[in-house]
Protein backbone atom coordinates (compact mmCIF):
# COMPACT_ATOMS: atom_id res chain seq x y z
CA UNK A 1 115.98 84.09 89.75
CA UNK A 2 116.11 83.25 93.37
CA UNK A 3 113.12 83.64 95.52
CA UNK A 4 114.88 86.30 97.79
CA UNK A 5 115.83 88.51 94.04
CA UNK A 6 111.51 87.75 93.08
CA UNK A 7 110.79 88.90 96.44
CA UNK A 8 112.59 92.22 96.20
CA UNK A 9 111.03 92.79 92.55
CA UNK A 10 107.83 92.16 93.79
CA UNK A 11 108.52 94.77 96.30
CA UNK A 12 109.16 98.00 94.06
CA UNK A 13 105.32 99.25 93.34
CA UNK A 14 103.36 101.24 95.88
CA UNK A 15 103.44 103.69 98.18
CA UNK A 16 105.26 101.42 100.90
CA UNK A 17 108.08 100.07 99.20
CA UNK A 18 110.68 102.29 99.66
CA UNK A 19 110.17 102.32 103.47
CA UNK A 20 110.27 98.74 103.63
CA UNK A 21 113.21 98.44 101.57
CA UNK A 22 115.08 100.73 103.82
CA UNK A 23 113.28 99.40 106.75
CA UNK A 24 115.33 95.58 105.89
CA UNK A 25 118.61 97.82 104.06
CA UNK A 26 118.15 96.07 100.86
CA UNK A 27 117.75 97.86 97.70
CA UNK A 28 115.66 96.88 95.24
CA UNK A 29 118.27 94.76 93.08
CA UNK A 30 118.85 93.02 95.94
CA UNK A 31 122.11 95.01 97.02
CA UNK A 32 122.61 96.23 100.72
CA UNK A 33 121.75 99.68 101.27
CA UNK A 34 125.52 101.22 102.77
CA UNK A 35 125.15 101.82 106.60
CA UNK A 36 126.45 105.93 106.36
CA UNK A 37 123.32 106.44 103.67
CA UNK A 38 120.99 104.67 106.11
CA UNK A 39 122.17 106.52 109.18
CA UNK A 40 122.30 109.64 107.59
CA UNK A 41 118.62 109.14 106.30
CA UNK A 42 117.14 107.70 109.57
CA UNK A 43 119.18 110.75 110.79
CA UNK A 44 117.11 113.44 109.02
CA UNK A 45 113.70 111.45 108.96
CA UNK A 46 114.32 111.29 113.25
CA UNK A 47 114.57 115.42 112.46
CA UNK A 48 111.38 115.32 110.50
CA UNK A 49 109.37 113.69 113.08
CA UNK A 50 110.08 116.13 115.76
CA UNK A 51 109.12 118.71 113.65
CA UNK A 52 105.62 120.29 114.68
CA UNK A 53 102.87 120.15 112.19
CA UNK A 54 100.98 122.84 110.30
CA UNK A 55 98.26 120.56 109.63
CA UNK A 56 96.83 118.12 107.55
CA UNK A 57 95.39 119.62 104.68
CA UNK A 58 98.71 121.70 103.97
CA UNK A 59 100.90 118.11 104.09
CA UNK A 60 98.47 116.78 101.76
CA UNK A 61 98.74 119.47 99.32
CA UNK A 62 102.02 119.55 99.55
CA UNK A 63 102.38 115.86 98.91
CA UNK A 64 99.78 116.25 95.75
CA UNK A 65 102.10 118.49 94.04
CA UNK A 66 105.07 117.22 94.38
CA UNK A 67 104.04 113.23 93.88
CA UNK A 68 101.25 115.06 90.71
CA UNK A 69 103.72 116.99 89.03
CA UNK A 70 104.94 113.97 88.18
CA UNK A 71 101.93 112.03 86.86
CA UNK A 72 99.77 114.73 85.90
CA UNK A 73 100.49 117.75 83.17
CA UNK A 74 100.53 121.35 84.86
CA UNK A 75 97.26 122.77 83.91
CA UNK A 76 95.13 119.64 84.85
CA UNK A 77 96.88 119.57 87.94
CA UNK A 78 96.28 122.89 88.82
CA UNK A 79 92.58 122.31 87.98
CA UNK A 80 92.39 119.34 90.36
CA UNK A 81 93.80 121.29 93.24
CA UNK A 82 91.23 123.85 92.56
CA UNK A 83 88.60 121.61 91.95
CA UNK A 84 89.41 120.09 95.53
CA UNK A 85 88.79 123.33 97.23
CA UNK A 86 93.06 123.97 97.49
CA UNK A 87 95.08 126.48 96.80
CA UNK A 88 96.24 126.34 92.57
CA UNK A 89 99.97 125.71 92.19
CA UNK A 90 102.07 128.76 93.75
CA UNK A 91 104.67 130.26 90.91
CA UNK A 92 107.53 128.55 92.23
CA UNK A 93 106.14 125.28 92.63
CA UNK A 94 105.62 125.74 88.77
CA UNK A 95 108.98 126.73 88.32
CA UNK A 96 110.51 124.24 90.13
CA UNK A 97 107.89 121.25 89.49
CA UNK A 98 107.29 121.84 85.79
CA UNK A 99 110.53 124.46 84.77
CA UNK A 100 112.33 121.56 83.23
CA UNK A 101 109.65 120.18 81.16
């Protein structure tokens, strides 16, 4: 393994690394990331940061349920959120979050 391929393995944990992998265009197996995906993402996330804010505690919710649902079984989830002084999962974020499961 070369220390450019150890670099980019060391790279795929955490919150960061997908912005710094896009950030350089390198996936992480070491692959370039194709200019038209880059451009069209850097494209929509230029969209996203003109976009006014509704404030801090709703993007955080927001980002607890959708990066939770993931990690973390409905109920308990829903507890937390409670428990935290939010709002408890909204029907269609259950639908759509745990629907599948």
């Amino acid at each position: 393994m070369t220390a450019e391929t150890n670099q980019v393995n060391q790279t795929t944990t955490g919150a960061d690394a997908i912005d710094q992998a896009i950030a350089q265009g390198i996936d992480f197996d070491g692959s370039p990331i194709p200019t038209a995906k880059l451009d069209l993402y850097n494209k929509v996330m230029a969209l996203e940061a003109n976009r006014q804010r509704s404030g801090v505690s709703n993007t955080m919710r927001s980002r607890i349920v959708r990066i939770g649902a993931k990690h973390i079984p409905q109920a308990e989830l829903d507890t937390l959120l409670v428990d935290a002084g939010f709002a408890p999962l909204k029907e269609k974020e259950i639908a759509f979050f745990y629907g599948g499961k």
